[in-house]
C-alpha atoms as a PDB file:
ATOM      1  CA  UNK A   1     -18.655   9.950   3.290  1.00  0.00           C
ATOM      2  CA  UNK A   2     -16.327  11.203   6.518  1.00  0.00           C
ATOM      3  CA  UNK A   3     -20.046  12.169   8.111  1.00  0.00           C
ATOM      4  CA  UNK A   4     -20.982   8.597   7.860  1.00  0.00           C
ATOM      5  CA  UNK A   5     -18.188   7.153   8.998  1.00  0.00           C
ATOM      6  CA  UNK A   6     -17.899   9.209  11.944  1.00  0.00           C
ATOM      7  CA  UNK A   7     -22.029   8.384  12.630  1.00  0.00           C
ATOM      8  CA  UNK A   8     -21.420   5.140  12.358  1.00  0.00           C
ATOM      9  CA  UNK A   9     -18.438   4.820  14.607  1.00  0.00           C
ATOM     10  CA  UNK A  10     -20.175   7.080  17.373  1.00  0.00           C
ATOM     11  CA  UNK A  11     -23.595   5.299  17.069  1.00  0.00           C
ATOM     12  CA  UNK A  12     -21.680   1.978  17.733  1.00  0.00           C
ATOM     13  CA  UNK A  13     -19.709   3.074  20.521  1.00  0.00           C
ATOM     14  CA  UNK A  14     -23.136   4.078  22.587  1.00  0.00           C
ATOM     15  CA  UNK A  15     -24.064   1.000  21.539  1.00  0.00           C
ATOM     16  CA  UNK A  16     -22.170  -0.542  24.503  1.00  0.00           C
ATOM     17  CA  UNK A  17     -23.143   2.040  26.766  1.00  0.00           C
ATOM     18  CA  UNK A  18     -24.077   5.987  27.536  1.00  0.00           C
ATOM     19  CA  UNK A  19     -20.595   7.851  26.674  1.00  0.00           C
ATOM     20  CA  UNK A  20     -18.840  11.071  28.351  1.00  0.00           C
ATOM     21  CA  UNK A  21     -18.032  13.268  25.440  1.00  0.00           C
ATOM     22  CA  UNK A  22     -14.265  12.961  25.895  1.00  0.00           C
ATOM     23  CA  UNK A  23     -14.476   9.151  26.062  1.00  0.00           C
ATOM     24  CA  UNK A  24     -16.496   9.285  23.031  1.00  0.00           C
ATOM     25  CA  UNK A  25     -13.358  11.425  21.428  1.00  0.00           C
ATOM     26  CA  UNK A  26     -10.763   8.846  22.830  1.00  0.00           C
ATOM     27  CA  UNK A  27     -12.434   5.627  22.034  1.00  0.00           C
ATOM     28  CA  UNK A  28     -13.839   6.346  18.857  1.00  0.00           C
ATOM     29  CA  UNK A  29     -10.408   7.503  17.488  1.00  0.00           C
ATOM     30  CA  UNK A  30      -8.403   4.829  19.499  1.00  0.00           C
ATOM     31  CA  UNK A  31     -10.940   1.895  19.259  1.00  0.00           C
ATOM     32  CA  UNK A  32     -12.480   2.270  15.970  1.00  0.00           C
ATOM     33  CA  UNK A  33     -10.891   4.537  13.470  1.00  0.00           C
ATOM     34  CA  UNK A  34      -7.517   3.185  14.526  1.00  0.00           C
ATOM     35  CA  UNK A  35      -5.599   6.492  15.273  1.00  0.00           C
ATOM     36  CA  UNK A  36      -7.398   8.395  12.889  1.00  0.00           C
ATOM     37  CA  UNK A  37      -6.411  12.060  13.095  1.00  0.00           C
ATOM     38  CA  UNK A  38     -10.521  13.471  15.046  1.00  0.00           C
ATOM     39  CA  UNK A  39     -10.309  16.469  16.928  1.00  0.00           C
ATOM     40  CA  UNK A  40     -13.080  18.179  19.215  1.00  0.00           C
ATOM     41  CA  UNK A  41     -13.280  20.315  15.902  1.00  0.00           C
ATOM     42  CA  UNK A  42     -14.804  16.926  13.658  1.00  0.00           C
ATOM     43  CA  UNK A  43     -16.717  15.082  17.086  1.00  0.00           C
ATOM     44  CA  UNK A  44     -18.638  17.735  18.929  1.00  0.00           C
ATOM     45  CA  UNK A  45     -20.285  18.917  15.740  1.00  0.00           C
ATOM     46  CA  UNK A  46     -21.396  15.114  14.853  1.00  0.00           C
ATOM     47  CA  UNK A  47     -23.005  14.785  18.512  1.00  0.00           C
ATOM     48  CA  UNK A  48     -24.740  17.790  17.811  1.00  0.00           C
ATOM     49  CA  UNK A  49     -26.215  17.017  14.949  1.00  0.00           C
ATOM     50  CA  UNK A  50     -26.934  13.079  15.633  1.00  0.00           C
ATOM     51  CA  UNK A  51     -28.235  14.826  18.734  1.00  0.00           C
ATOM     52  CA  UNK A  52     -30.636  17.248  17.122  1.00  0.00           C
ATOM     53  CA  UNK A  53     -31.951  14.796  14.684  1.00  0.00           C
ATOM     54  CA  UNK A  54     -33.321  12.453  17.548  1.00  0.00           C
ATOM     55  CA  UNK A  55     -30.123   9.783  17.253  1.00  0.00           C
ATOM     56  CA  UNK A  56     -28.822  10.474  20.552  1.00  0.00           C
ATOM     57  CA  UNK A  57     -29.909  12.088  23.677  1.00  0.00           C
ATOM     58  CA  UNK A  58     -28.878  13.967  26.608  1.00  0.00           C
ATOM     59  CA  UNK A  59     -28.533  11.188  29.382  1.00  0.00           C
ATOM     60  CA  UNK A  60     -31.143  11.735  32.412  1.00  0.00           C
ATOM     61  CA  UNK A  61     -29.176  13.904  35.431  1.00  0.00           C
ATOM     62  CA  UNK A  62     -26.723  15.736  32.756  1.00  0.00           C
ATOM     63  CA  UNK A  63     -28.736  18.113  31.916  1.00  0.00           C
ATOM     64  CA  UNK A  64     -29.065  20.153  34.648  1.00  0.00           C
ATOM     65  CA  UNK A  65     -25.578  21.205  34.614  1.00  0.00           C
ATOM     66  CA  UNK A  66     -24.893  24.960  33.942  1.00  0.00           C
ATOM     67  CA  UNK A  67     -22.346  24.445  32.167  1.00  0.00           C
ATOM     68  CA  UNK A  68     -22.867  23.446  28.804  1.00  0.00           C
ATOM     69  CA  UNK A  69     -20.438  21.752  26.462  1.00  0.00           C
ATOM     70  CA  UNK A  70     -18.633  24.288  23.909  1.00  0.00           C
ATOM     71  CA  UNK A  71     -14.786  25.082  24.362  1.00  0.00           C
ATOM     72  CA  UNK A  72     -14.080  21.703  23.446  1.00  0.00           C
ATOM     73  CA  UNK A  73     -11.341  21.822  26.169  1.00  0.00           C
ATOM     74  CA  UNK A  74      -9.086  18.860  26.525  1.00  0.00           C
ATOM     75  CA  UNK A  75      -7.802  19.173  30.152  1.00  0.00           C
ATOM     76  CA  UNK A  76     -11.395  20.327  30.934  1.00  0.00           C
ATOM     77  CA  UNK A  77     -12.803  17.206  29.189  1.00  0.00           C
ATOM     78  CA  UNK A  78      -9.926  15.376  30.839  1.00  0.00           C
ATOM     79  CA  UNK A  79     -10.981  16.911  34.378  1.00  0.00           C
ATOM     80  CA  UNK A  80     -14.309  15.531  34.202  1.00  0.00           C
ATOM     81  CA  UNK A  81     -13.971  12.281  33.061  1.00  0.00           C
ATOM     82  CA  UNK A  82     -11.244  11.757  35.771  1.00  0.00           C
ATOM     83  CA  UNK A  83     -14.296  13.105  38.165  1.00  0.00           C
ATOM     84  CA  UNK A  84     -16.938  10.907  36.769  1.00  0.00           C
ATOM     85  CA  UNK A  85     -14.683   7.883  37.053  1.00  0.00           C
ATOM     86  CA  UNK A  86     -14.080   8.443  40.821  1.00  0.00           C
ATOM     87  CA  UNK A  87     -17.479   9.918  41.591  1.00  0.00           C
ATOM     88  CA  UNK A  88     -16.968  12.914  42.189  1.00  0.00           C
ATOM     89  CA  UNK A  89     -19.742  15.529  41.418  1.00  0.00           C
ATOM     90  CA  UNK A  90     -19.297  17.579  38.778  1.00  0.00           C
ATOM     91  CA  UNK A  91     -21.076  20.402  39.544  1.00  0.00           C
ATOM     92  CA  UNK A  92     -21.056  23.403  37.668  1.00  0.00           C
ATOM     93  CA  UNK A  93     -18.283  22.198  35.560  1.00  0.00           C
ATOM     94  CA  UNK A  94     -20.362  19.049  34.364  1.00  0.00           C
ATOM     95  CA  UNK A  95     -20.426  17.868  30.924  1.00  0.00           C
ATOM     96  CA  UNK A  96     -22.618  16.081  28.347  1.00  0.00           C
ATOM     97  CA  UNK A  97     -23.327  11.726  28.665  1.00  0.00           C
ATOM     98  CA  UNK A  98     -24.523  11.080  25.656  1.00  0.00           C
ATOM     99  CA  UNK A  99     -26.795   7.614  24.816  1.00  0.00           C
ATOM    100  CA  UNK A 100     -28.492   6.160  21.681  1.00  0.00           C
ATOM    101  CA  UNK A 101     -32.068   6.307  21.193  1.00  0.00           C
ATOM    102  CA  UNK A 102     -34.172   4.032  19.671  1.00  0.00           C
ATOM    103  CA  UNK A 103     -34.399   5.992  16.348  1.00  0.00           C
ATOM    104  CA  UNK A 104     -30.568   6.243  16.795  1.00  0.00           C
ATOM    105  CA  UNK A 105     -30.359   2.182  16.938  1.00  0.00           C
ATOM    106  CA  UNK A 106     -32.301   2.005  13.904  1.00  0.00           C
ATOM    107  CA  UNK A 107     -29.921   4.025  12.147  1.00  0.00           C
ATOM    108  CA  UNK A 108     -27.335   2.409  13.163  1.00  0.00           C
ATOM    109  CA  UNK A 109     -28.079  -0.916  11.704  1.00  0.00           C
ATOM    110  CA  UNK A 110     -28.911   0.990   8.756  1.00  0.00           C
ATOM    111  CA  UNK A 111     -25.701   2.368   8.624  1.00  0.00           C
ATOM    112  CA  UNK A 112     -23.566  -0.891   9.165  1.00  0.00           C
ATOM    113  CA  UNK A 113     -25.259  -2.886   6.833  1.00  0.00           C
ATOM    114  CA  UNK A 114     -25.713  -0.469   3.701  1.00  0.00           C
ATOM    115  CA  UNK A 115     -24.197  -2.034   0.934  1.00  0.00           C
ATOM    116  CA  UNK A 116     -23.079   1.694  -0.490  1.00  0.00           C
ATOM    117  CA  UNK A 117     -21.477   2.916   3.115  1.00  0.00           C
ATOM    118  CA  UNK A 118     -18.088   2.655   1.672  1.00  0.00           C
ATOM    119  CA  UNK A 119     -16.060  -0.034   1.730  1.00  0.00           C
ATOM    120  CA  UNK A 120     -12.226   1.439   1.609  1.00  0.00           C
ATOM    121  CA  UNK A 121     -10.243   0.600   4.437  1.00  0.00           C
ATOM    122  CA  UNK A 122     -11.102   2.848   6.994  1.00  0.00           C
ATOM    123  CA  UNK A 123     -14.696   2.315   6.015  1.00  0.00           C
ATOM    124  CA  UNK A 124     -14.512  -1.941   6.263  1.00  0.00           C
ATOM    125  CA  UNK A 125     -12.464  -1.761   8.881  1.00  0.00           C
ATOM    126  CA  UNK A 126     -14.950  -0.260  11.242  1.00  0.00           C
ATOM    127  CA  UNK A 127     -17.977  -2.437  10.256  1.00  0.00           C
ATOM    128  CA  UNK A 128     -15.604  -5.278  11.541  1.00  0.00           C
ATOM    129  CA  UNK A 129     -15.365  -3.685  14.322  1.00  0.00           C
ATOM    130  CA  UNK A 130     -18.606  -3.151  14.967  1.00  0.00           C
ATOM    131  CA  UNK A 131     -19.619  -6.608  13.054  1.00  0.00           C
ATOM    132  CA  UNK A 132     -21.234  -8.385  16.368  1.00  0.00           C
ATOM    133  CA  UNK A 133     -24.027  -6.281  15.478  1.00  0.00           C
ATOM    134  CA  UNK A 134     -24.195  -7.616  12.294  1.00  0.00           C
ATOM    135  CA  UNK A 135     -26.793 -10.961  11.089  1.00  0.00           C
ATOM    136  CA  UNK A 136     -24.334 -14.151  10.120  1.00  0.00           C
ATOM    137  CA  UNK A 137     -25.388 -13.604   6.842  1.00  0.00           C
ATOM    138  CA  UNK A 138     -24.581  -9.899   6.318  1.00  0.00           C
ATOM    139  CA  UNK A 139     -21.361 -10.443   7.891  1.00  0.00           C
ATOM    140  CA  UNK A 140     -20.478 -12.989   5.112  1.00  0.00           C
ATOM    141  CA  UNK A 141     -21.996 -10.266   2.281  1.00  0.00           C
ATOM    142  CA  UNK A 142     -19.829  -7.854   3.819  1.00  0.00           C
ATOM    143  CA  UNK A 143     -16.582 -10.094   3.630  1.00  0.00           C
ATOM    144  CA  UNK A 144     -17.648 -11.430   0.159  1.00  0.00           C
ATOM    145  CA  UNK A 145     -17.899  -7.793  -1.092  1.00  0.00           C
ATOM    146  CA  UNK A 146     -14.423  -7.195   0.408  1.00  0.00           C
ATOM    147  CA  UNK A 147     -12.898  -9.797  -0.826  1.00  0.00           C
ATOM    148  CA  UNK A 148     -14.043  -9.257  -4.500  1.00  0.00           C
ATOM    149  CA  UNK A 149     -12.809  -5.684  -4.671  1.00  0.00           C
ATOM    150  CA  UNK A 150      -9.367  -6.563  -2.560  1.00  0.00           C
ATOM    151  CA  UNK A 151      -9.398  -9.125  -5.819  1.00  0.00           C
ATOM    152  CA  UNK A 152      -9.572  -7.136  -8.593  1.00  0.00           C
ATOM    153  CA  UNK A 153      -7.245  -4.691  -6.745  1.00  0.00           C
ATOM    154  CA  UNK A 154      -4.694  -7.367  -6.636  1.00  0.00           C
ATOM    155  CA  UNK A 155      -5.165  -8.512 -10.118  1.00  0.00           C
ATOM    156  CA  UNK A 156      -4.528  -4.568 -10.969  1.00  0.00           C
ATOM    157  CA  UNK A 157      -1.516  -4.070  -9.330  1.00  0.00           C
ATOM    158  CA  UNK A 158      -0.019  -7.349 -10.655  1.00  0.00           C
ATOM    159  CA  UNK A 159      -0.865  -6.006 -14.051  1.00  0.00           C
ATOM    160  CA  UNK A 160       1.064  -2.996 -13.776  1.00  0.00           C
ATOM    161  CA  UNK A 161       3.902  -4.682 -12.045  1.00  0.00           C
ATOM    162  CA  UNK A 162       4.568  -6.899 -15.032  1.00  0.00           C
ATOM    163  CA  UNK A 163       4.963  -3.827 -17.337  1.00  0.00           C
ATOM    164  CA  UNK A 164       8.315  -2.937 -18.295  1.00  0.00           C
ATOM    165  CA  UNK A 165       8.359   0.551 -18.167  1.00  0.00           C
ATOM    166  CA  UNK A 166       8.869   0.883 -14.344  1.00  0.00           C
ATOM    167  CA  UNK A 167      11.654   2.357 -12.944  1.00  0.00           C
ATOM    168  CA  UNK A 168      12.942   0.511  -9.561  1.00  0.00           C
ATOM    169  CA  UNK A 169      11.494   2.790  -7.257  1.00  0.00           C
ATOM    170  CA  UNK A 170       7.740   2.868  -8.974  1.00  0.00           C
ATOM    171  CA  UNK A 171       8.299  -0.937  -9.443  1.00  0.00           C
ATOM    172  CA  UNK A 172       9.111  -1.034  -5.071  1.00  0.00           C
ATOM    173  CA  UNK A 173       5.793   1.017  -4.750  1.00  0.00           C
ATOM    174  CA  UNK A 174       3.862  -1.428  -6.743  1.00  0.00           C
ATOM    175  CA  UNK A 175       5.461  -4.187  -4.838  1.00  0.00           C
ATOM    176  CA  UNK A 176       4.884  -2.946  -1.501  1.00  0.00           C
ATOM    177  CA  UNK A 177       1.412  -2.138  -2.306  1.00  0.00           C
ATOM    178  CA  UNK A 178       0.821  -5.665  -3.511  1.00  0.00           C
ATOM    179  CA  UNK A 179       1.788  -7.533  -0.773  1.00  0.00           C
ATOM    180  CA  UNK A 180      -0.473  -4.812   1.550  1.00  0.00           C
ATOM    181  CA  UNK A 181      -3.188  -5.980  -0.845  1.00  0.00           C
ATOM    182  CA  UNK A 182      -2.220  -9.826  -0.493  1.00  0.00           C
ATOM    183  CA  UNK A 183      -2.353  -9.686   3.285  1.00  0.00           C
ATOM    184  CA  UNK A 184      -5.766  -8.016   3.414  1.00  0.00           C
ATOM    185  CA  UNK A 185      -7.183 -10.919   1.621  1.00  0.00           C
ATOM    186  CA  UNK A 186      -6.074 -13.042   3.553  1.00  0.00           C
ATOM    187  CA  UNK A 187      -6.784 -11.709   6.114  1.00  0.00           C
ATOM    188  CA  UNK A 188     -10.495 -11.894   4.693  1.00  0.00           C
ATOM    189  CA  UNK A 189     -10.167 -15.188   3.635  1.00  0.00           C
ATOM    190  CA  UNK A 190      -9.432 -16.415   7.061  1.00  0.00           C
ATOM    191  CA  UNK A 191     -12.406 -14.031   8.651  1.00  0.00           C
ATOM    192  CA  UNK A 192     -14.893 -15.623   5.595  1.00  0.00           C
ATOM    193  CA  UNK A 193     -13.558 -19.507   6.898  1.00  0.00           C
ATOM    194  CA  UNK A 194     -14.369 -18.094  10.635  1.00  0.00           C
ATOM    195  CA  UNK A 195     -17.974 -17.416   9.823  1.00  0.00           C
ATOM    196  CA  UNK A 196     -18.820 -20.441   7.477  1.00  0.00           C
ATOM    197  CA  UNK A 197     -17.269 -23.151   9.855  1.00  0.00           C
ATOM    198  CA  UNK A 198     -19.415 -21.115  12.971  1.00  0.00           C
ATOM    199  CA  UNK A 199     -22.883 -20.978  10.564  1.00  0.00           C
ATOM    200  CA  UNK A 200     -22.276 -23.972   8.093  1.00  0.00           C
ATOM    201  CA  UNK A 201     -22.422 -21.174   4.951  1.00  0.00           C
ATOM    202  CA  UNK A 202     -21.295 -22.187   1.370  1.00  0.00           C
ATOM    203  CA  UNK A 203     -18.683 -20.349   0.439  1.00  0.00           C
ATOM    204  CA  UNK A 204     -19.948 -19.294  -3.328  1.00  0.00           C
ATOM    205  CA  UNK A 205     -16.150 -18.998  -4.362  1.00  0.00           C
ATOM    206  CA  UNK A 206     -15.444 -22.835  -3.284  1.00  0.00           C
ATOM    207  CA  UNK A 207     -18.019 -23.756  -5.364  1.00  0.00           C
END
């Protein structure tokens, strides 16, 4: 499941644009696995092999750098990013822009809007993120699907709150949990209301 998340999040980053390798690092972890703990060790291996199945490319003019991408070196990654920004040739030291192909784009939609991609946190979290891409309508599946699990999870953990054979400190981990659980949903809630105002969807659960 970690290799599709990590596809997923990469694939939707080049869609914006073509990506540096060390941007990719920094923005997927930053901007869409929310401080997730990816090295060089978990990224470089997924552009390789999104690379190698025809998902992503080489962008045009990086290629004929000697140097090719393999230490994984952070103030070397950090060098040439600085040197991109300002324009600055890169010479021999240049490294990898990676961009999405069209195969890649396909897969990416794929990817977002399979219904068995995983839908824990981490997982729903970054098909929000990415949800522009998404139709109207498979937004609101997504959030549906969400909000019916985040349901039954809350109904669970009320359950075993009302039991009396919790101690005080399991009964504060229940708690705590529960009220992580209640502010998901609504959070949900209020991102379901968003998109059926905006596209004039019934809500099947107001019905």
């Amino acid at each position: 499941m970690m290799n599709r998340v990590l596809d997923l999040a990469i694939l939707g980053l080049l869609m914006e644009r073509d990506h540096h390798g060390y941007e990719i690092r920094t923005e997927v972890r930053e901007r869409l696995t929310f401080g997730a703990p990816l090295s060089f060790g978990s990224i470089y291996p997924a552009l390789a092999r999104l690379e190698r199945t025809g998902l992503v490319e080489v962008a045009d003019g990086t290629t004929s750098f000697a140097s090719r991408l393999s230490t994984g070196s952070l103030s070397g990654e950090r060098a040439s990013l600085r040197a991109l920004r300002s324009g600055t040739p890169l010479g021999r030291r240049g490294r990898k822009v990676y961009r999405i192909t069209a195969q890649g784009r396909e897969a990416f939609s794929e990817l977002l809007a399979d219904p068995n991609g995983g839908d824990d946190s981490r997982g729903f979290s970054l098909r929000i993120a990415l949800a522009k891409y998404l139709t109207p309508a498979l937004r609101i599946t997504l959030l549906e699907r969400r909000r019916t699990e985040l349901t039954e999870r809350l109904e669970e953990l009320r359950s075993t709150s009302s039991r009396g054979h919790l101690d005080d400190y399991a009964r504060s981990v229940v708690t705590h949990a529960t009220r992580g659980v209640e502010l998901d949903l609504e959070w949900v809630e209020s991102l379901l209301r968003d998109e059926h105002h905006d596209h004039h969807f019934a809500d099947p659960a107001k019905s």
